[in-house]
Structures are given as structure tokens and as C-alpha cells.
C-alpha atoms as a PDB file:
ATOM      1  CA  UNK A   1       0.439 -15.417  17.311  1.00  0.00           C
ATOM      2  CA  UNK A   2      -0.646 -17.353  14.190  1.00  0.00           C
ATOM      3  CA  UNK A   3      -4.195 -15.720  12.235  1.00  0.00           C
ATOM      4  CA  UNK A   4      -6.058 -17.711   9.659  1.00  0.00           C
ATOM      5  CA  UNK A   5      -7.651 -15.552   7.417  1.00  0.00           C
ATOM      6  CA  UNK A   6     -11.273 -15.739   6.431  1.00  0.00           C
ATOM      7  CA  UNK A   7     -12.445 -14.938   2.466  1.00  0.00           C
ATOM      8  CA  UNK A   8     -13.827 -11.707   3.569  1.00  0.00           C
ATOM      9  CA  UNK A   9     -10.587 -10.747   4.712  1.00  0.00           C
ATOM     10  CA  UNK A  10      -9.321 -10.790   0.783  1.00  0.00           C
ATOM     11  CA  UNK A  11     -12.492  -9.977  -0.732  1.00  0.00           C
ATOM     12  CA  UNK A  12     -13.153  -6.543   1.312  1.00  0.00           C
ATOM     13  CA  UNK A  13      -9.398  -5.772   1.163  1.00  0.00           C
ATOM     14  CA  UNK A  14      -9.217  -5.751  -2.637  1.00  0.00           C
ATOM     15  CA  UNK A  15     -12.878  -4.488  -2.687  1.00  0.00           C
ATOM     16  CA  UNK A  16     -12.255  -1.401  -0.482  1.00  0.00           C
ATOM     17  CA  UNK A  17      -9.795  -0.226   1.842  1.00  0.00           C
ATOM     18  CA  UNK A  18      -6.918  -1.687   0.119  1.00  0.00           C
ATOM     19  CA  UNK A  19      -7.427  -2.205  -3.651  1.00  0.00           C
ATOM     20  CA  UNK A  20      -4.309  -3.148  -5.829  1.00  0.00           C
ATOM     21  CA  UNK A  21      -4.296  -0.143  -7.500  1.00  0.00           C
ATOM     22  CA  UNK A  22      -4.377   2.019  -4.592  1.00  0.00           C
ATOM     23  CA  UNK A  23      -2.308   0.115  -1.785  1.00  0.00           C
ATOM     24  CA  UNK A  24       0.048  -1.982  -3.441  1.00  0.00           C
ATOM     25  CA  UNK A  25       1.777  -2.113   0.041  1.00  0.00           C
ATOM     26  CA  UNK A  26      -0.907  -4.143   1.849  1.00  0.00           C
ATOM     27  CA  UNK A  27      -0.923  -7.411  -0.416  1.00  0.00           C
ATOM     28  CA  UNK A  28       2.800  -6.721  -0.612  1.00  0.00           C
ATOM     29  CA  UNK A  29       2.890  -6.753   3.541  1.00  0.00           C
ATOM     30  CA  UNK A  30       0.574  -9.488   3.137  1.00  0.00           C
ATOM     31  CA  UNK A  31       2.592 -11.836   0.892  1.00  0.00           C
ATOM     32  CA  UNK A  32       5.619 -10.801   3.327  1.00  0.00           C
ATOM     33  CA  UNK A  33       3.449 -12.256   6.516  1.00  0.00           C
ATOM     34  CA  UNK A  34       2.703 -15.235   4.500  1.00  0.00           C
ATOM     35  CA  UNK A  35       6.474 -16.008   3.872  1.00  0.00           C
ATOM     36  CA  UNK A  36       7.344 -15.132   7.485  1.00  0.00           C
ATOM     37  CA  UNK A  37       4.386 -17.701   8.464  1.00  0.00           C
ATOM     38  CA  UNK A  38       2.749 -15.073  10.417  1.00  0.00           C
ATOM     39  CA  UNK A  39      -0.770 -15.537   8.667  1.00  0.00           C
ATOM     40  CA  UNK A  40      -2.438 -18.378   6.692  1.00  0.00           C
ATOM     41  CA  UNK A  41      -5.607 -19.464   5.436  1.00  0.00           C
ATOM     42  CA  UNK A  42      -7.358 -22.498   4.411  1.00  0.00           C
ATOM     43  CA  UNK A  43      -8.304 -24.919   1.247  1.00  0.00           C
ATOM     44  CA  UNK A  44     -11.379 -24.111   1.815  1.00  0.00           C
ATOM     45  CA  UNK A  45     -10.738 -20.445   1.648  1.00  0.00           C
ATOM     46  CA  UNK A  46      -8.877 -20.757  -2.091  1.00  0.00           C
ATOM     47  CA  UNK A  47     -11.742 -22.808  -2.818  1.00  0.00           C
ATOM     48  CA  UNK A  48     -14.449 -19.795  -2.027  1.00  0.00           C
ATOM     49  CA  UNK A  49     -11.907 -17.571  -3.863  1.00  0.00           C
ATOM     50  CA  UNK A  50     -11.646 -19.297  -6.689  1.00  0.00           C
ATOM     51  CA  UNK A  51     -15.271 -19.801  -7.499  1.00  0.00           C
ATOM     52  CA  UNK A  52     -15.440 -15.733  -7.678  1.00  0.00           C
ATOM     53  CA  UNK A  53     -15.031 -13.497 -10.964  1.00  0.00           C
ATOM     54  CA  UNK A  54     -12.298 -11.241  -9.775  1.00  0.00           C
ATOM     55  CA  UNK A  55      -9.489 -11.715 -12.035  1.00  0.00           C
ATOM     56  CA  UNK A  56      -7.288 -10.053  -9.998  1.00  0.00           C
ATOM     57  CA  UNK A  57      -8.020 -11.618  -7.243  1.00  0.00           C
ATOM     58  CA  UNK A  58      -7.899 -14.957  -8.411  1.00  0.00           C
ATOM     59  CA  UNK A  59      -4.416 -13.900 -10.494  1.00  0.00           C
ATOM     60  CA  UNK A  60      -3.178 -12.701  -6.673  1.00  0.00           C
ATOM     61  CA  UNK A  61      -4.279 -16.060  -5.051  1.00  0.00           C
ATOM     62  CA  UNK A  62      -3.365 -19.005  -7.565  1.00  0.00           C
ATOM     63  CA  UNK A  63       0.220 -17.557  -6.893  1.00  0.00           C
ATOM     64  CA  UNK A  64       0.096 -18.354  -3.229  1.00  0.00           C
ATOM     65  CA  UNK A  65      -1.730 -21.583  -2.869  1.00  0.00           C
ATOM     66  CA  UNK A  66       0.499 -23.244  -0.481  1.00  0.00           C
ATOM     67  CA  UNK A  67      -0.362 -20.121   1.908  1.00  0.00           C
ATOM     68  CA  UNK A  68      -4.189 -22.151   2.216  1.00  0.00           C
ATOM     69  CA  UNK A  69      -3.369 -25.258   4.478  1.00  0.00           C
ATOM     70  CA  UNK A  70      -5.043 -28.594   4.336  1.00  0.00           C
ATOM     71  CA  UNK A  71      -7.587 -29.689   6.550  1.00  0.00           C
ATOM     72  CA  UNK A  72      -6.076 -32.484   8.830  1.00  0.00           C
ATOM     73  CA  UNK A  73      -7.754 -35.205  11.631  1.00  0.00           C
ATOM     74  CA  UNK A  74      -7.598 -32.829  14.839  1.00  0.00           C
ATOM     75  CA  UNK A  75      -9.238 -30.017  12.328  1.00  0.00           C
ATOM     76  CA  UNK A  76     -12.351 -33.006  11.569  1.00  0.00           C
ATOM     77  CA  UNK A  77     -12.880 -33.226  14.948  1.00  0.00           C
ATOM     78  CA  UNK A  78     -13.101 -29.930  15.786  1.00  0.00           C
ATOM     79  CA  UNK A  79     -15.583 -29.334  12.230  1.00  0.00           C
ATOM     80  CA  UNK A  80     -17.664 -32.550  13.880  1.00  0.00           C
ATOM     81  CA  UNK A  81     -17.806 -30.523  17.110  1.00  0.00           C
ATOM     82  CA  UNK A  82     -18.912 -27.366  15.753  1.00  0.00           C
ATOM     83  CA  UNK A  83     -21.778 -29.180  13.647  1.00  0.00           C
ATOM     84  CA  UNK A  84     -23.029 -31.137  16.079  1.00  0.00           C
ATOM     85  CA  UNK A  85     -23.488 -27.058  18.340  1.00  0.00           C
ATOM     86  CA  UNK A  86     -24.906 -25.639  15.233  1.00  0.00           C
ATOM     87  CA  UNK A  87     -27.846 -27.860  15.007  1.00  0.00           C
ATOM     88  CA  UNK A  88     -28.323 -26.930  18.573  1.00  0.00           C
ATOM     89  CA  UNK A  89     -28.494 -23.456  18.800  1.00  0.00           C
ATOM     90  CA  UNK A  90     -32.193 -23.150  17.238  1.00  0.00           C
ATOM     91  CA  UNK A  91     -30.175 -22.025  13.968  1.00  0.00           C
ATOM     92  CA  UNK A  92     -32.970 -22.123  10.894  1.00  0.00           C
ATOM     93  CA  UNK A  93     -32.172 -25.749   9.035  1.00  0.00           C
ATOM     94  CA  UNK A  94     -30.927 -23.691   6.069  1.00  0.00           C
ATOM     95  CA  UNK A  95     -28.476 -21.537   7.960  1.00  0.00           C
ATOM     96  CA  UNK A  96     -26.797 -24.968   9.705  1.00  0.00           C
ATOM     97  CA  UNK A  97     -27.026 -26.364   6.105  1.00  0.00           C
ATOM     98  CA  UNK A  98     -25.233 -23.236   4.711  1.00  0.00           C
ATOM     99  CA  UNK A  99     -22.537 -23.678   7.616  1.00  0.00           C
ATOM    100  CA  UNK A 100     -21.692 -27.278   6.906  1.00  0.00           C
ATOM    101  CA  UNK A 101     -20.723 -26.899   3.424  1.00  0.00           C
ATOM    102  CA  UNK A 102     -18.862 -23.338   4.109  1.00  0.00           C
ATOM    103  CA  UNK A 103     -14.989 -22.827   4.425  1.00  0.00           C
ATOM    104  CA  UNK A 104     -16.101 -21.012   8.243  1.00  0.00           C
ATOM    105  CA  UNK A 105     -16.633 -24.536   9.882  1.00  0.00           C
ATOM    106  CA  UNK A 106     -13.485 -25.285   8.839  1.00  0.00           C
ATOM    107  CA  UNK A 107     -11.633 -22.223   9.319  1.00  0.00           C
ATOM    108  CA  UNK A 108     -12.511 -21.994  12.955  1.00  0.00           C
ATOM    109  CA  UNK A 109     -11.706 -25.660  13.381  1.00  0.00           C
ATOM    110  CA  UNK A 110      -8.533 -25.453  12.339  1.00  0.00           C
ATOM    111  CA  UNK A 111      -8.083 -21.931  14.077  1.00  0.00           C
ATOM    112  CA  UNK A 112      -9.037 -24.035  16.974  1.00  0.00           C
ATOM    113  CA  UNK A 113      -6.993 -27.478  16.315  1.00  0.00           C
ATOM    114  CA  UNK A 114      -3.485 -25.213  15.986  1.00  0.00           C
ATOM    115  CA  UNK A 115      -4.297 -22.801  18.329  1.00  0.00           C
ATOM    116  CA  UNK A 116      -4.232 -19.499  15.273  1.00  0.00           C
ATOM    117  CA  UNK A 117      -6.331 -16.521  15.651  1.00  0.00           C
ATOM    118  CA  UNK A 118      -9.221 -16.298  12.929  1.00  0.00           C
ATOM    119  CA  UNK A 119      -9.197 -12.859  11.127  1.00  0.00           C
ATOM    120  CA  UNK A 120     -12.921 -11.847  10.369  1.00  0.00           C
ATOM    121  CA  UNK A 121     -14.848  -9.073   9.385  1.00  0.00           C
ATOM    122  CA  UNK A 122     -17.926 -10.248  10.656  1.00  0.00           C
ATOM    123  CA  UNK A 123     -19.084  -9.296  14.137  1.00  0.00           C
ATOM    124  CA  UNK A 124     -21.429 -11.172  16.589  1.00  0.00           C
ATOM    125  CA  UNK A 125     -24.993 -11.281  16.258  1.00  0.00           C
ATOM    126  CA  UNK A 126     -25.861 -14.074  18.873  1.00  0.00           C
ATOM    127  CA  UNK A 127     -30.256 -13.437  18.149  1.00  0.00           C
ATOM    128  CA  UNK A 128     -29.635 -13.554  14.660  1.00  0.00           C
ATOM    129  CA  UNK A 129     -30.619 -17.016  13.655  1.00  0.00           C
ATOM    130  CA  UNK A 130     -30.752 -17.205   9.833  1.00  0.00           C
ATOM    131  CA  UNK A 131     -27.129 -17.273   9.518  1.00  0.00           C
ATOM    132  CA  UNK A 132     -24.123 -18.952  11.715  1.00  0.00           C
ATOM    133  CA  UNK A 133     -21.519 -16.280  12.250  1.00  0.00           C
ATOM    134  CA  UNK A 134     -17.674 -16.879  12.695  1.00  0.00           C
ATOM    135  CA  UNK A 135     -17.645 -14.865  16.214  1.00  0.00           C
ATOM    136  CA  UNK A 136     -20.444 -16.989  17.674  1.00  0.00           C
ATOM    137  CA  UNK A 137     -18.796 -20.038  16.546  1.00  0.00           C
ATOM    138  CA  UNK A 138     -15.453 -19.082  17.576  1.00  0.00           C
ATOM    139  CA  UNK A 139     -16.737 -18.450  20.644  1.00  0.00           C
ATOM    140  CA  UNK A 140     -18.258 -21.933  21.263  1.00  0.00           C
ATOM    141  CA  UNK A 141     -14.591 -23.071  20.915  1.00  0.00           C
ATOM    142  CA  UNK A 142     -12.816 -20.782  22.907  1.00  0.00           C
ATOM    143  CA  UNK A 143     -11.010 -19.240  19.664  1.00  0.00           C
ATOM    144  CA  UNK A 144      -9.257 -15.851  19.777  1.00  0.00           C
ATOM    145  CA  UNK A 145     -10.533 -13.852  16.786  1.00  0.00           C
ATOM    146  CA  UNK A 146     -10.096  -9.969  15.353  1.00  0.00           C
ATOM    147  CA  UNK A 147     -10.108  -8.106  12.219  1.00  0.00           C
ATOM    148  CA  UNK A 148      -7.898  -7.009   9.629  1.00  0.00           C
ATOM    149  CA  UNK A 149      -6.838  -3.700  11.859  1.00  0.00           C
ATOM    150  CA  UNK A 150      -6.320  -5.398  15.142  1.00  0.00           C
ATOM    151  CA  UNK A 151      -4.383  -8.081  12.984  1.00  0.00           C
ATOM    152  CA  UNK A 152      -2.085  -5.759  10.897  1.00  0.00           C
ATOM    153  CA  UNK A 153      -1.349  -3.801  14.739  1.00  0.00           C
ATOM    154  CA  UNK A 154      -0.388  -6.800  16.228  1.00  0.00           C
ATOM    155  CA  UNK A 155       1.988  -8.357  13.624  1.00  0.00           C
ATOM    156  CA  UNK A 156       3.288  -4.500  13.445  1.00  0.00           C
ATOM    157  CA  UNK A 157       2.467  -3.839   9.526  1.00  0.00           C
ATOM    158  CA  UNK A 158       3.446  -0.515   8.158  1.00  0.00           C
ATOM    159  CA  UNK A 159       2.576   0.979   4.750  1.00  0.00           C
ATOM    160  CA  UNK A 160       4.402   3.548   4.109  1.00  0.00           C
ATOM    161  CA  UNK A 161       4.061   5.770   0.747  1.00  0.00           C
ATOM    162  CA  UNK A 162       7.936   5.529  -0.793  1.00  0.00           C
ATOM    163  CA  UNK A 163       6.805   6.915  -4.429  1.00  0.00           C
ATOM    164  CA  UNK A 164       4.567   9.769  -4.832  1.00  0.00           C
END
């Protein structure tokens, strides 16, 4: 399997469980996946990242921007399909608004046009209508998605303490 990562999946990482002070080994495991072409992102990710104030973050990213892939014609259709469900779905006009212009269109698209698995944190809330959430959209396409755990288990990550 092949996950695309969502910005939440960087932001909450360096935010909490697995900040580069304290877990080194994680964006080191990370950047390791990345070269082994186990995980990827996309433009539109690095673009959300970038806009953010997180120095470190940003430092850690502009390194690895050919990790973000471009959006390509069987992603478009995909984005066109997704719209077109959003408007649908009795979503309030500023929530399908909010989706259109967001990197999670996109991401699932693409998730969907190279058959990857998206990596999330956010969980389904089909009755919540002020916001369009990856799992309900991934869903609609038939896209496999999970979160950082059931991501790191699958590819078999390990961080392991070496210096104390």
C-alpha cells in the first residue's frame, strides 16, 4: 500500500505526539518512508504547510518538496466528481465553498486516481453539515483511509530509543 498524507498528519505530529525535540525517530522514519515511496502527499498539502508560522515545520518540509506530488488529469476528474457530491449532500454553501478551495478535495482525488490510502486524523461525522470531512468524502469514492497509528503498523515503523 501507498498513503497520502493529509496536513493534519504533520501538523498534530510535530504539535503533539511526536515533536522534534522529543521523537526525532518519527520524522526520521518518516523521511525514510518517503525515500522508500511508501508515503506521499500533495501540492496542495506543502501549500497549507507553508502558509503556517511553524518554523520548524516549514524548515522540515521545504527540504522534501518533491515528497508532495502534482495534481494530474485522472486526479481533476476525480476533484470534479467529488464537487459536483458535495453540493449535494445538503452541505451549508460555506462548508462546500471551504472544500473546493482546500488541499482535501484534492487529496482524496488523487488518493482515489492512484489507488493510495489517505492518512487522516479526522473521523466521520456524516450529520455534521457545516464542514465536509475527509472520511465522508473518501467514502463517496470508495477510498481506503486510516490514521497515523494504523499507518505506521502497517508499513511496520519502529522507534526505538538508541541514546538515553
Amino acid at each position: 500500500m501507498i498513503y497520502l498524507l493529509d496536513t493534519n498528519i504533520f501538523i498534530e505530529s510535530k504539535n503533539r505526539y511526536y515533536g522534534f525535540d522529543i521523537a526525532p525517530g518519527f520524522w526520521e522514519w518518516l523521511n525514510s518512508a518517503m525515500t522508500n515511496g511508501d508515503i506521499y502527499s500533495i501540492k496542495n498539502v506543502y501549500d497549507e504547510l507553508m502558509k503556517g508560522k511553524d518554523e520548524d515545520l516549514l524548515t522540515w518540509i521545504k527540504f522534501r518538496k518533491g515528497f508532495f506530488l502534482d495534481i494530474d488529469e485522472n486526479t481533476l476528474k476525480y476533484a470534479k466528481d467529488l464537487s459536483i457530491w458535495a453540493e449535494n449532500q445538503n452541505y451549508k454553501q460555506h462548508a462546500i465553498n471551504t472544500f473546493r478551495q482546500s488541499a482535501d478535495l484534492f487529496l482524496v482525488a488523487h488518493a482515489k486516481a492512484h489507488g493510495f490510502v489517505v492518512v487522516t486524523l479526522e473521523k466521520p461525522e456524516p450529520n455534521r453539515k457545516s464542514r465536509i470531512k475527509i472520511p465522508e468524502t473518501c467514502q463517496h469514492l470508495k477510498v481506503e483511509y486510516c490514521n497515523t497509528f494504523d499507518m505506521m503498523r502497517s508499513l511496520k515503523a519502529k522507534l526505538i530509543l538508541c541514546d538515553l
